[in-house]
Protein backbone atom coordinates (compact mmCIF):
# COMPACT_ATOMS: atom_id res chain seq x y z
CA UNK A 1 36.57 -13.01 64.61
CA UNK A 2 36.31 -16.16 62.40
CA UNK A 3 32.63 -17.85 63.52
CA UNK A 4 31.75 -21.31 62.72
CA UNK A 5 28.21 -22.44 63.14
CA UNK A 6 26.60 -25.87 63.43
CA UNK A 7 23.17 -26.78 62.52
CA UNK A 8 21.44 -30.04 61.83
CA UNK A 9 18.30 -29.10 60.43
CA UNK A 10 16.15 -26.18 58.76
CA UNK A 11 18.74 -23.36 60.11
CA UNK A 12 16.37 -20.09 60.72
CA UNK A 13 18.48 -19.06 63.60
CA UNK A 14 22.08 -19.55 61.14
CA UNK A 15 19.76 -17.44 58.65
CA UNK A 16 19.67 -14.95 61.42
CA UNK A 17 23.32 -14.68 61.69
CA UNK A 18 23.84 -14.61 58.26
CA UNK A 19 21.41 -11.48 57.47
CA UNK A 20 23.45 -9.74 60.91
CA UNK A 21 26.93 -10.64 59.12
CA UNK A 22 25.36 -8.98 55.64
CA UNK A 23 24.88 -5.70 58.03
CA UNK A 24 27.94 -5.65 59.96
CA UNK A 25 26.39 -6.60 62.92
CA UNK A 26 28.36 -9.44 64.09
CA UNK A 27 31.68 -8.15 64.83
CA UNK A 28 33.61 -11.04 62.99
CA UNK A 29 32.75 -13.33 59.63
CA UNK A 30 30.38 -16.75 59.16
CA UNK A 31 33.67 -18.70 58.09
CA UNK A 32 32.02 -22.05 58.33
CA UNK A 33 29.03 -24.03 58.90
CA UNK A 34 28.57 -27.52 59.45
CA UNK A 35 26.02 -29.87 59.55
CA UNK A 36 25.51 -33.93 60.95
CA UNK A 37 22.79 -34.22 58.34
CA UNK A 38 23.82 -34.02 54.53
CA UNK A 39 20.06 -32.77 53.57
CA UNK A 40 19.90 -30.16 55.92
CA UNK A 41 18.42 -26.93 54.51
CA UNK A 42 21.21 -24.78 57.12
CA UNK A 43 23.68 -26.32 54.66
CA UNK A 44 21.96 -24.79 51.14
CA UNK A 45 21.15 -21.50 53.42
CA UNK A 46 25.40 -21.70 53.72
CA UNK A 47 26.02 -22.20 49.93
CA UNK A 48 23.69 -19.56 48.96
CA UNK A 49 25.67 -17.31 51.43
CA UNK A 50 28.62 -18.18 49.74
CA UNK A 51 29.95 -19.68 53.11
CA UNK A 52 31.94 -22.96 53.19
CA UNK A 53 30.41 -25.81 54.46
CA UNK A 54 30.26 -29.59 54.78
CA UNK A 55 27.94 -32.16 56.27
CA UNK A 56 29.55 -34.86 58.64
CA UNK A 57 26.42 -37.75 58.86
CA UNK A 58 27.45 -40.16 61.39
CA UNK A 59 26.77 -42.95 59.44
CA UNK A 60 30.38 -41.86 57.38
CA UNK A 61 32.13 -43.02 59.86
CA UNK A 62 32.65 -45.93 62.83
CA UNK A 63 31.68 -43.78 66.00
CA UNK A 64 30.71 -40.66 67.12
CA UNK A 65 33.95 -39.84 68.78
CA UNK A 66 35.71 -40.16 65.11
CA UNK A 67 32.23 -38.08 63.43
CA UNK A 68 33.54 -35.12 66.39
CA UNK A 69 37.57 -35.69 65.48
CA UNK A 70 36.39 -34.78 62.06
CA UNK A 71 34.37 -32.09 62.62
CA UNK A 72 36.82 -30.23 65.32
CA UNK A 73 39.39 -31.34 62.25
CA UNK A 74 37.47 -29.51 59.72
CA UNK A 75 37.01 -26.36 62.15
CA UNK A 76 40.32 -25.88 62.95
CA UNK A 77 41.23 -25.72 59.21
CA UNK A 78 38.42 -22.91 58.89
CA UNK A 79 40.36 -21.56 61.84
CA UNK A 80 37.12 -21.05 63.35
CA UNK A 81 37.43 -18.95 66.60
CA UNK A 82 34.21 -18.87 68.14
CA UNK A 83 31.73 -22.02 67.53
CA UNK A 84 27.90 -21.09 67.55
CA UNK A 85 25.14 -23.82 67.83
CA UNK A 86 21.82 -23.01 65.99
CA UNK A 87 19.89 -26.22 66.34
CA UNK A 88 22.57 -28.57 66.23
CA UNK A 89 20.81 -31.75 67.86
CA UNK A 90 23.63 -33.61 69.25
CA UNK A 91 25.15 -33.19 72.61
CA UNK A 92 28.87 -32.31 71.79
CA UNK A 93 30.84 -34.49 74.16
CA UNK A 94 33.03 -33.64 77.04
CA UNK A 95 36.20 -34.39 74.97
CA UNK A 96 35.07 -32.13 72.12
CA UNK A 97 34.68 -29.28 74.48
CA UNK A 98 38.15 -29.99 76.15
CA UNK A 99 40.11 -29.84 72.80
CA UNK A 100 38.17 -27.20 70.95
CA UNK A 101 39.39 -24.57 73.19
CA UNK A 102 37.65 -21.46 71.76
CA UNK A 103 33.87 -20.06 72.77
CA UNK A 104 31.30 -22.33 72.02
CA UNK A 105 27.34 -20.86 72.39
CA UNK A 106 23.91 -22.13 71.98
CA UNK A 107 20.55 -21.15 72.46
CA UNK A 108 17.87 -22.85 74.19
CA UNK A 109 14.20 -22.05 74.08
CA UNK A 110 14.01 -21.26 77.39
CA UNK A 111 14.71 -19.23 80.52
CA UNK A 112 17.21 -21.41 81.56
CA UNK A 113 17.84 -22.76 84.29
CA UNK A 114 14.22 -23.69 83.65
CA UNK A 115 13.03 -26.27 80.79
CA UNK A 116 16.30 -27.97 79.92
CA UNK A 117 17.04 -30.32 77.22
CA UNK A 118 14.55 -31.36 74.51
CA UNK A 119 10.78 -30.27 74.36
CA UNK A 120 11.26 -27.16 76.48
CA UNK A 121 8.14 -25.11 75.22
CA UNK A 122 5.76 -28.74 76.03
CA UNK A 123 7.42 -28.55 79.44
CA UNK A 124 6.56 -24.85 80.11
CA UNK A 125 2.85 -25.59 78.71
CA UNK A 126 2.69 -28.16 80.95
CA UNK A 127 4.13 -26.89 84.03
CA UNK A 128 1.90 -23.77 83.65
CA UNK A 129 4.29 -21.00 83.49
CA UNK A 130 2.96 -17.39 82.41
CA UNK A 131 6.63 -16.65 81.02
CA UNK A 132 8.94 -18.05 78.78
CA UNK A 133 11.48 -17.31 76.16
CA UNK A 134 15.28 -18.09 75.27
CA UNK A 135 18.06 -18.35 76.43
CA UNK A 136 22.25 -17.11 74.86
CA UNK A 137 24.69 -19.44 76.95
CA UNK A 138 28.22 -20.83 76.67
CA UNK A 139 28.21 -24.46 76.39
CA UNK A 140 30.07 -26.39 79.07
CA UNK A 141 29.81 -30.05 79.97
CA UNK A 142 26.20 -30.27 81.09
CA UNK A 143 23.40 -30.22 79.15
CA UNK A 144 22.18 -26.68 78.85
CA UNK A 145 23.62 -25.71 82.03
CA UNK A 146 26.73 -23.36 80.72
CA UNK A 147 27.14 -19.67 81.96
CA UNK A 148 24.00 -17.48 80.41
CA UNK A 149 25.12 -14.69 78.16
CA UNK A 150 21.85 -12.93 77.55
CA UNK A 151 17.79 -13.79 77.82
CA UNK A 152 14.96 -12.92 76.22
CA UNK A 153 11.27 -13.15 77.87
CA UNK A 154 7.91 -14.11 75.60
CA UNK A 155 4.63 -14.22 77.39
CA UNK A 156 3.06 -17.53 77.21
CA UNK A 157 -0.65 -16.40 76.06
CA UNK A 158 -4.36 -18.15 77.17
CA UNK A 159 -4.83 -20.91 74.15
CA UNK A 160 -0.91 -21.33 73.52
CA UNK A 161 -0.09 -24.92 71.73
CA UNK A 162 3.75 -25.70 71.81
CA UNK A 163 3.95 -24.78 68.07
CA UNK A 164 2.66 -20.98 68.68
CA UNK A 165 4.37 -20.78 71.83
CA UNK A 166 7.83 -21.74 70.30
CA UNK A 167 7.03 -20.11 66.79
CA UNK A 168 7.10 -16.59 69.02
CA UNK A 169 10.17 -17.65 71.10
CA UNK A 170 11.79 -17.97 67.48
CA UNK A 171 11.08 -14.81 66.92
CA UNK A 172 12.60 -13.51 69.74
CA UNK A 173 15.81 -15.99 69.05
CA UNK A 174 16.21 -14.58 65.85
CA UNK A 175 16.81 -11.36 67.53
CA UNK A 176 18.72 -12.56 70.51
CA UNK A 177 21.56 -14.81 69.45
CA UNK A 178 22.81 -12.71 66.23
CA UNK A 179 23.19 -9.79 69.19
CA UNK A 180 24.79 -12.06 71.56
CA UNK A 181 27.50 -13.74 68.93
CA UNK A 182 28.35 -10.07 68.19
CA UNK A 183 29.18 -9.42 71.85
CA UNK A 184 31.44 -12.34 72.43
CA UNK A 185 32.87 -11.99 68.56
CA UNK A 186 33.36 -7.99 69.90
CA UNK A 187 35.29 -8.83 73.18
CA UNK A 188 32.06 -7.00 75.02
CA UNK A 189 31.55 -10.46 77.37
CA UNK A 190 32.92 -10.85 80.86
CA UNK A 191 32.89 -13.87 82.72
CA UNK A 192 34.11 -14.63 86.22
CA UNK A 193 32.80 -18.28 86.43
CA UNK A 194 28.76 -18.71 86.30
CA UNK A 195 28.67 -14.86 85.87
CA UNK A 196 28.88 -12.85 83.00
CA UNK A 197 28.51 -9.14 82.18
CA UNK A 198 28.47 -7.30 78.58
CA UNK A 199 31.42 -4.79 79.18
């Protein structure tokens, strides 16, 4: 399977997928990765990986809608079949995800349903939790509310800040996501709406 990735900023969890791909692990090849910043370090992390790549800033062009045309544009020519998210901060928009038309995953640092959107780690500090983690889903229209694909718990410790809490649910992204892309890139995913089971 041909994966695409976008990122918008330092790319550790892209970095993730690209040390998988070196090993086989994935179950298809990092065709592609894209990026709405032009400085972004996931985009040198690409070129040192030898993997094509190009950075689509918003202010290039006269709205977002025509920044998403051009990315979806620039995907298809990669024929990208399966579109990964690893920290790409903008909320692709319900037209995007109708005309794509192939997987698209992310990964949230979180057990979702719990902790959506930005901030999640401050908002399980603050609302006390004892566990947290991350979570593999398929994106749908909502925001982080797409079918989950696989989870990953990390104890939240006595003394936790939001940067060591979400440095060790990193950790355990970094493990997650490659292993999830190379189910769905494998044809080892299931779904029958909300549910989905690795076959």
């Amino acid at each position: 399977m041909r994966i695409g990735v976008l990122a918008s900023g330092r790319g550790s969890n892209l970095q993730a997928l690209i040390e998988a791909w070196k090993l086989g692990e994935l179950n298809g090849e990092l065709v592609a990765v894209g990026s709405d910043h032009e400085e972004a370090l996931a985009l040198k992390r690409a070129e040192e990986a030898g993997i094509p790549h190009g950075a689509f800033p918003l202010s290039r062009f006269s709205s977002r809608q025509e920044q998403e045309k051009a990315i979806l544009t620039w995907l298809r020519e990669q024929k990208v079949e399966i579109l990964v998210l690893a920290g790409f901060m903008r909320v692709l928009s319900k037209e995007f995800l109708q005309d794509i038309q192939i997987p698209v995953l992310n990964i949230h640092p979180s057990l979702l349903p719990s902790f959506q959107g930005l901030h999640a780690q401050r908002q399980a500090l603050d609302y006390g939790v004892k566990i947290s983690g991350c979570t593999v889903h398929f994106v749908d229209e909502g925001l982080d509310s797409g079918p989950i694909i696989a989870q990953e718990a990390v104890p939240v410790l006595p003394g936790d800040t939001e940067d060591s809490l979400s440095a060790r649910i990193l950790e355990a992204e970094h493990r997650l996501y490659p292993e999830a892309v190379g189910w769905v890139a494998g044809g080892r995913i299931k779904r029958n709406g909300r549910i989905v089971v690795k076959i």
